[in-house]
N, C-alpha and C. Protein backbone atom coordinates (compact mmCIF):
# COMPACT_ATOMS: atom_id res chain seq x y z
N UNK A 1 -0.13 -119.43 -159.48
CA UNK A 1 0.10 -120.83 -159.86
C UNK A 1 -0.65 -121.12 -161.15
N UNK A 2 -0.16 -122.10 -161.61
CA UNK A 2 -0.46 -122.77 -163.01
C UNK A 2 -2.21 -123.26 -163.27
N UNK A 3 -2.64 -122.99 -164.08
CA UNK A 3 -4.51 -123.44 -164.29
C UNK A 3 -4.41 -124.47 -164.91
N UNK A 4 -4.97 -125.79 -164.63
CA UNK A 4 -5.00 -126.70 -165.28
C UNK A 4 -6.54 -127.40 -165.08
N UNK A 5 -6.67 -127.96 -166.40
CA UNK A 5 -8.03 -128.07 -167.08
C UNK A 5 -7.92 -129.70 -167.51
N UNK A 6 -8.81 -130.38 -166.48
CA UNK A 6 -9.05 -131.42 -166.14
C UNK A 6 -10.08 -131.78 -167.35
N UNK A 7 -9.71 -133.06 -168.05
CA UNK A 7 -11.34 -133.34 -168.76
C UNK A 7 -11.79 -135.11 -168.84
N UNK A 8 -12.71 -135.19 -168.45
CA UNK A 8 -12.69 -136.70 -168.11
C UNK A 8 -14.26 -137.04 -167.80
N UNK A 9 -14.97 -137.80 -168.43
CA UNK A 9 -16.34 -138.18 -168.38
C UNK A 9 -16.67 -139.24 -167.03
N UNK A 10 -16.17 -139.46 -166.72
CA UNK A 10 -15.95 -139.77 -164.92
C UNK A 10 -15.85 -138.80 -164.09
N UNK A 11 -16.47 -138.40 -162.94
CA UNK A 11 -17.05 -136.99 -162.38
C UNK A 11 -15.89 -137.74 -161.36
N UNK A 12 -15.14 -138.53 -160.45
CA UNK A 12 -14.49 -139.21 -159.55
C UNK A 12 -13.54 -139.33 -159.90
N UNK A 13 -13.00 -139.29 -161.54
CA UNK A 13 -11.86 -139.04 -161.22
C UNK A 13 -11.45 -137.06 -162.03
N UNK A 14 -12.09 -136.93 -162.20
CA UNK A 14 -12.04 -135.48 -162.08
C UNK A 14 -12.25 -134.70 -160.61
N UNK A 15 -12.82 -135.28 -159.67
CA UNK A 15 -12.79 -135.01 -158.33
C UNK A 15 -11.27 -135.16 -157.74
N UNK A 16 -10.61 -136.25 -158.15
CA UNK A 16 -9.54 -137.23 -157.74
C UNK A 16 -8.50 -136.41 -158.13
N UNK A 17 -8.31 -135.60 -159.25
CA UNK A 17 -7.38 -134.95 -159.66
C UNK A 17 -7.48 -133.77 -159.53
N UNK A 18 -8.82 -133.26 -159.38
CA UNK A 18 -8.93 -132.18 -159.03
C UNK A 18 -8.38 -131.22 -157.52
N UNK A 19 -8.82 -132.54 -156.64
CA UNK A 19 -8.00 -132.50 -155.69
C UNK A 19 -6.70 -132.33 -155.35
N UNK A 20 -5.94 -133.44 -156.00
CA UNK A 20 -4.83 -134.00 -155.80
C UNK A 20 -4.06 -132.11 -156.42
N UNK A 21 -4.89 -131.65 -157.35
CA UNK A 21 -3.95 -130.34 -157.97
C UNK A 21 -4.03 -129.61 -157.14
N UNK A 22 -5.37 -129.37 -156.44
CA UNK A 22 -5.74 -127.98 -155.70
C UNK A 22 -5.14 -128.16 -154.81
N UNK A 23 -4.50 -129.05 -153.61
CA UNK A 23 -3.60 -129.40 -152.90
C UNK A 23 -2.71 -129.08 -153.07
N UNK A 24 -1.66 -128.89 -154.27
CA UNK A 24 -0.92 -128.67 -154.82
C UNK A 24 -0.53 -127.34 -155.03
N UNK A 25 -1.55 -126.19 -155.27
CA UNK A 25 -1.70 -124.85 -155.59
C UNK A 25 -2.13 -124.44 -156.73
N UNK A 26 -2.40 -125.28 -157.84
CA UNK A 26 -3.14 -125.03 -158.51
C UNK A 26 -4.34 -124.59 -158.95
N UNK A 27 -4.47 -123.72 -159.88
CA UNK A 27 -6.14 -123.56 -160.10
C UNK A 27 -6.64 -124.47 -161.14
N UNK A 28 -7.59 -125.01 -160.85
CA UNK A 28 -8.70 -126.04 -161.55
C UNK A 28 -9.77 -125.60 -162.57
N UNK A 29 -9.67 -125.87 -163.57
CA UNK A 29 -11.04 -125.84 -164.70
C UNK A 29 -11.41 -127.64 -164.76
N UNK A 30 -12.44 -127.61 -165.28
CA UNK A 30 -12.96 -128.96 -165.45
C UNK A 30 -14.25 -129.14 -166.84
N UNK A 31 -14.11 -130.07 -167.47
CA UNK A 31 -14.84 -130.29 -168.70
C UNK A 31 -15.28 -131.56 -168.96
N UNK A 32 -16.55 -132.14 -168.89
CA UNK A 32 -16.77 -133.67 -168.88
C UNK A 32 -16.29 -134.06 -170.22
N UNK A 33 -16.53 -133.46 -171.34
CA UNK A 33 -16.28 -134.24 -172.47
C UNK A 33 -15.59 -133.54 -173.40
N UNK A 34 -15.03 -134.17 -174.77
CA UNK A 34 -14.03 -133.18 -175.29
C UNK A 34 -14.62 -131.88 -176.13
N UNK A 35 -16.23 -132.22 -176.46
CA UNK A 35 -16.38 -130.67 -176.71
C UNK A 35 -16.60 -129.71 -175.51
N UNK A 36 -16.71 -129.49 -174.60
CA UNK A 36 -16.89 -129.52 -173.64
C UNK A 36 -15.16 -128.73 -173.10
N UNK A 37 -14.51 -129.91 -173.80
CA UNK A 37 -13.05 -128.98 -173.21
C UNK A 37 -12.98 -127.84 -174.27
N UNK A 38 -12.75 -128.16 -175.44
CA UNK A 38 -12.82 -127.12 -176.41
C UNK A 38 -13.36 -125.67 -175.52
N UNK A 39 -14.31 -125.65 -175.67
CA UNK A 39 -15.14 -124.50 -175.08
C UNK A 39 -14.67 -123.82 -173.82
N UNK A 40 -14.14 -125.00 -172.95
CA UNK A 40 -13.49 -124.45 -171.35
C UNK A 40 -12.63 -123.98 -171.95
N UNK A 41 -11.36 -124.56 -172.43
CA UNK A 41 -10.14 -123.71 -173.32
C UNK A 41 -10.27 -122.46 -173.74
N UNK A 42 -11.01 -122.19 -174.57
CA UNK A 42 -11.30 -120.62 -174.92
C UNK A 42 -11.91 -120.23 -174.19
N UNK A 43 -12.73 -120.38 -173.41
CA UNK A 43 -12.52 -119.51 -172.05
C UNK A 43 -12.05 -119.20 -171.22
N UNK A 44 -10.92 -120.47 -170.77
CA UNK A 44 -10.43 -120.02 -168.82
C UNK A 44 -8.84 -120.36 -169.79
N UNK A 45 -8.22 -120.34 -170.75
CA UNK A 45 -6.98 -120.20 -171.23
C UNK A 45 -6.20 -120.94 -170.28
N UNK A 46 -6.48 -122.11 -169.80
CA UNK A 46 -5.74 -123.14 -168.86
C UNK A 46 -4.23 -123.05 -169.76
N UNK A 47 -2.94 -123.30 -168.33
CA UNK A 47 -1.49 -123.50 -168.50
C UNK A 47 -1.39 -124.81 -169.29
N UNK A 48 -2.20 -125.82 -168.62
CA UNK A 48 -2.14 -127.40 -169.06
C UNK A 48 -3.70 -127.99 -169.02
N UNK A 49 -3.45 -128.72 -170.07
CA UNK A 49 -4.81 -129.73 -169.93
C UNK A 49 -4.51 -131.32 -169.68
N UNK A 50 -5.41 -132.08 -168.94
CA UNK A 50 -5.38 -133.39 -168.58
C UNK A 50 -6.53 -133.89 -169.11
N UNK A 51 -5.94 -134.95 -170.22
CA UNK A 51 -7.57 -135.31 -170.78
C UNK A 51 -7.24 -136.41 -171.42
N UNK A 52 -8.80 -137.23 -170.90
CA UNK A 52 -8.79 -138.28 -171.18
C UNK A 52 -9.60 -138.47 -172.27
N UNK A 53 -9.10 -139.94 -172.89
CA UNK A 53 -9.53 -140.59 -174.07
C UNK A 53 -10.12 -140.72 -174.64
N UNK A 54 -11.03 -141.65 -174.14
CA UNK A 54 -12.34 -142.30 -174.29
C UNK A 54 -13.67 -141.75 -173.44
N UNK A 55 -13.97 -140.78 -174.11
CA UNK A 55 -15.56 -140.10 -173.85
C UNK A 55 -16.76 -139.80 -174.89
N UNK A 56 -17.52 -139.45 -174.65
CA UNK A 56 -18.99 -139.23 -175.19
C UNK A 56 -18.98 -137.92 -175.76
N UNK A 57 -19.71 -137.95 -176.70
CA UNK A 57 -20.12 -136.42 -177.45
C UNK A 57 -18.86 -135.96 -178.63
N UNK A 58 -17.40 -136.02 -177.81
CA UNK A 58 -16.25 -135.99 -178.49
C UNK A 58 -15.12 -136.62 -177.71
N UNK A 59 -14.25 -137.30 -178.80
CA UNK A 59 -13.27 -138.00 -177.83
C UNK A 59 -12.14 -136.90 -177.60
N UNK A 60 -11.04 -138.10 -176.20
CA UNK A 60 -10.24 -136.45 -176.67
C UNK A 60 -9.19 -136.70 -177.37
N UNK A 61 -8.56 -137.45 -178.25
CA UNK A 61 -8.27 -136.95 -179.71
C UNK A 61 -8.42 -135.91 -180.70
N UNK A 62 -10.09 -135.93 -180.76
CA UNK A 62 -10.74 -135.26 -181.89
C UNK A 62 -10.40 -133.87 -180.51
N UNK A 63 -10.83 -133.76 -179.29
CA UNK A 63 -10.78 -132.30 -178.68
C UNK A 63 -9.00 -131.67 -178.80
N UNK A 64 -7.99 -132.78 -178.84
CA UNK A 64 -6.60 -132.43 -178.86
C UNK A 64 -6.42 -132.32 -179.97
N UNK A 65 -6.91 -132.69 -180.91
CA UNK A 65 -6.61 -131.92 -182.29
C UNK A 65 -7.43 -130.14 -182.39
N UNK A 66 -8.88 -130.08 -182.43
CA UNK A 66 -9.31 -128.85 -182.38
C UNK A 66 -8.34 -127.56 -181.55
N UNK A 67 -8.21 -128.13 -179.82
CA UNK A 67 -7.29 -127.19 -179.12
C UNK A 67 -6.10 -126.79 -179.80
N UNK A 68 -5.44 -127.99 -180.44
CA UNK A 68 -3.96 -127.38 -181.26
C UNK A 68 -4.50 -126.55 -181.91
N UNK A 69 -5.60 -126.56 -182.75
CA UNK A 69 -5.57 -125.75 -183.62
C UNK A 69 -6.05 -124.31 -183.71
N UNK A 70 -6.25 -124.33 -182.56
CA UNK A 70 -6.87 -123.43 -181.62
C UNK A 70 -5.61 -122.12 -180.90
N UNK A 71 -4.57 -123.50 -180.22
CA UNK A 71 -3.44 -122.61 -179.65
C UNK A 71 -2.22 -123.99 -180.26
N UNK A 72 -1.31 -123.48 -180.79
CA UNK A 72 -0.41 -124.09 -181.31
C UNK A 72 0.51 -124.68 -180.26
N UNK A 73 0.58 -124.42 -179.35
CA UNK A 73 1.00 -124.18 -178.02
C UNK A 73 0.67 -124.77 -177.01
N UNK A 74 -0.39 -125.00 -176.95
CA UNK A 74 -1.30 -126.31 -176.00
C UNK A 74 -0.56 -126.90 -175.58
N UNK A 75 -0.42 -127.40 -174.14
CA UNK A 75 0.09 -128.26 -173.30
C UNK A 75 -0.85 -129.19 -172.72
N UNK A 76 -0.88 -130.39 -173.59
CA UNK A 76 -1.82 -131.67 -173.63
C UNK A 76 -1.25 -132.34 -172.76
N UNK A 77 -1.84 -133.31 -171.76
CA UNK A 77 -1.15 -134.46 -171.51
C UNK A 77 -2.76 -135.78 -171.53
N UNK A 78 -2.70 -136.80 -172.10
CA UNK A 78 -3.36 -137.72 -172.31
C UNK A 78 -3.72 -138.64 -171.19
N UNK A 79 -5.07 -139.03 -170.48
CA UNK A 79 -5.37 -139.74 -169.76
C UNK A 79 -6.07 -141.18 -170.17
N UNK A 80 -5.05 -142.48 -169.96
CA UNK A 80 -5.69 -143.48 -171.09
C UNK A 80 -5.47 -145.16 -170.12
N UNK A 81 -6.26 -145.44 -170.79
CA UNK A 81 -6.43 -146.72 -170.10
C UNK A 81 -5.16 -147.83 -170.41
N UNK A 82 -5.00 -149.23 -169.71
CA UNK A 82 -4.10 -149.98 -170.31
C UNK A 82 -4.90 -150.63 -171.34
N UNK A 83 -3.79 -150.74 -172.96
CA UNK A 83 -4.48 -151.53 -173.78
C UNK A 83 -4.49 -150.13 -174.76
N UNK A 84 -4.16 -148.72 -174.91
CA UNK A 84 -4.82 -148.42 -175.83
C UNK A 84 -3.75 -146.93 -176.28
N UNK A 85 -2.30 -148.28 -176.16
CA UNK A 85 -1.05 -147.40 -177.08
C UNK A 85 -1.23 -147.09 -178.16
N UNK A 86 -2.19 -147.92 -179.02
CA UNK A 86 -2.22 -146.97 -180.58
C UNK A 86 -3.19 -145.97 -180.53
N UNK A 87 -3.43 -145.61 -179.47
CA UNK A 87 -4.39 -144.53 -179.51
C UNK A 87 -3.23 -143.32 -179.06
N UNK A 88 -2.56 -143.67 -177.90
CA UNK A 88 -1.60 -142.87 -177.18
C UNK A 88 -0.91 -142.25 -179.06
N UNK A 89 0.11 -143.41 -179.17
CA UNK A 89 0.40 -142.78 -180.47
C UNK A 89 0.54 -141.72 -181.18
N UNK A 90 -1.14 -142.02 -181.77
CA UNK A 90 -2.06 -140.71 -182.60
C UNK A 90 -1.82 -139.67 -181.46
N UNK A 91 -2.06 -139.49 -180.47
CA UNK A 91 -2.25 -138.66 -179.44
C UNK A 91 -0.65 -137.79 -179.53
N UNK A 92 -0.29 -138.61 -179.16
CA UNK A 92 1.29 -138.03 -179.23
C UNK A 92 1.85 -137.40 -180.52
N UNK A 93 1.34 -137.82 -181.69
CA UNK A 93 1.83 -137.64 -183.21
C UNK A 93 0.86 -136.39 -182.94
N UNK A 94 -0.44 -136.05 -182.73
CA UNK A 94 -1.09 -134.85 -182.68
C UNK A 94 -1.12 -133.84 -181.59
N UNK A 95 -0.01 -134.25 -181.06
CA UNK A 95 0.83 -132.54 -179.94
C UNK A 95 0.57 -132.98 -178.67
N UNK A 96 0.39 -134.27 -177.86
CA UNK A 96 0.42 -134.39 -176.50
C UNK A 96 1.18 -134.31 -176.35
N UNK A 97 2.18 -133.91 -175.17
CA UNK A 97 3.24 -134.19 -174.72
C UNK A 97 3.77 -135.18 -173.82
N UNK A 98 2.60 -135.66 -173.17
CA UNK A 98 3.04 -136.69 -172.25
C UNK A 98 1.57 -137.88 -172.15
N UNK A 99 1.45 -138.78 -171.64
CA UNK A 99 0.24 -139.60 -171.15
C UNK A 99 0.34 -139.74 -169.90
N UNK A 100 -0.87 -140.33 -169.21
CA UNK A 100 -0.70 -141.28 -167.88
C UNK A 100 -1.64 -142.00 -167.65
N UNK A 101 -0.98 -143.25 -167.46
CA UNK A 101 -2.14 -144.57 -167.34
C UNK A 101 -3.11 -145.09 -166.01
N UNK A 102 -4.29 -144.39 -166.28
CA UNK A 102 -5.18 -144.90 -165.49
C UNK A 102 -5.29 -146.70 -164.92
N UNK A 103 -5.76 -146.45 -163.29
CA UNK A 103 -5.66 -145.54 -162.61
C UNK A 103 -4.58 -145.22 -162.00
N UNK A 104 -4.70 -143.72 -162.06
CA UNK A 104 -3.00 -143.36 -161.74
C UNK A 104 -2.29 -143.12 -160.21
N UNK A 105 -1.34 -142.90 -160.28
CA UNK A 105 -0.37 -142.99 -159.23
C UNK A 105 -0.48 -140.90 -159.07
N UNK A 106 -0.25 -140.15 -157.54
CA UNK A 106 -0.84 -139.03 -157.75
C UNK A 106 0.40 -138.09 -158.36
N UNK A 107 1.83 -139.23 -157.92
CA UNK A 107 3.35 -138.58 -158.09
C UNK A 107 3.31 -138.23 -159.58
N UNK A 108 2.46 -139.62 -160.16
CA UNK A 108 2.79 -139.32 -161.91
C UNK A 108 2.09 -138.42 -162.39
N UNK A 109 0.95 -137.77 -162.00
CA UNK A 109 0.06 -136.94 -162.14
C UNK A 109 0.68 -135.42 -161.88
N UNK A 110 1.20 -135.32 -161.63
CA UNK A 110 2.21 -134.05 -160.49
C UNK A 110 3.56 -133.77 -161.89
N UNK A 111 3.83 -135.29 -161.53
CA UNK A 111 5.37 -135.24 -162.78
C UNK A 111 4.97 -134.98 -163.98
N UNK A 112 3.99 -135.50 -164.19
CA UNK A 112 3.10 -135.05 -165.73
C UNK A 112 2.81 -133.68 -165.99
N UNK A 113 2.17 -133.18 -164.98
CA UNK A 113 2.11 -131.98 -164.83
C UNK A 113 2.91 -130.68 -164.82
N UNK A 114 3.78 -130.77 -163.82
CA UNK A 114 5.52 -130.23 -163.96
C UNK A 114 5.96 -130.22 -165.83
N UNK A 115 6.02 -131.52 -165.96
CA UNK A 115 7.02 -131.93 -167.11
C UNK A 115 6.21 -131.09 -168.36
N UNK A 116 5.23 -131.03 -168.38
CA UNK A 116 4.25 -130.50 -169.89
C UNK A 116 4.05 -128.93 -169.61
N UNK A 117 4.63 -128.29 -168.08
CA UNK A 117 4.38 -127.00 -167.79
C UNK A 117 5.83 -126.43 -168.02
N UNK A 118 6.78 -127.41 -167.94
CA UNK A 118 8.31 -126.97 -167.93
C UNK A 118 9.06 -126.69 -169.03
C-alpha cells in the first residue's frame, strides 16, 4: 500500500489522519513542520504528502515548493483553513494537486488521497 506523509504542526490532527490512513492500509510518515517535511521526503520517499499551511520554522508553501524541486513529481495535497483561498491558489499554481478544508470530513481525506495517488 501507498506511504503517505502527513505534515501538520498540530500533533491531533496528525494523530487524526494518521489514523484515519492506517485504517485504511496505508503506511504513515509524519513531519511537524515544513522543514521538517523536506527532510522526511528524502528519506521515507512517501507516494503522497498531506500538508498543511500554516506552520512554524517553514510554511508549507515554502516546503511544497522545495519538494517539487526536489521530485518533479510530488503528489501534494494542501491542508488549509477556511479564509485562506489565496493561499490555496499559490499552492495550486506551485504543483498541489488537490486541498482540503480543515476540519475535515475523513471521506474527503480518503478522496483526496485516492485522487492525487491516481
Amino acid at each position: 500500500m501507498a506511504k503517505i506523509l502527513i505534515v501538520d504542526d498540530a500533533q491531533f490532527m496528525r494523530l487524526r489522519c494518521a489514523r484515519l490512513l492506517s485504517e485504511q492500509g496505508y503506511e504513515v510518515a509524519e513531519a511537524q513542520n515544513g522543514r521538517e517535511a523536506v527532510e522526511v521526503y528524502q528519506q521515507a520517499h512517501p507516494d503522497a504528502v498531506l500538508m498543511d499551511i500554516t506552520m512554524p520554522e517553514m510554511d508549507g508553501l515554502a516546503a511544497l515548493r522545495q519538494i517539487k524541486q526536489l521530485d518533479p513529481n510530488a503528489r501534494v495535497a494542501m491542508l488549509t483553513a477556511l479564509g485562506q483561498q489565496g493561499i490555496v491558489l499559490e499552492a495550486v499554481k506551485a504543483g498541489a494537486r488537490d486541498f482540503i478544508v480543515k476540519p475535515f470530513e475523513a471521506e474527503r481525506v480518503l478522496s483526496a488521497v485516492k485522487r492525487i495517488l491516481g
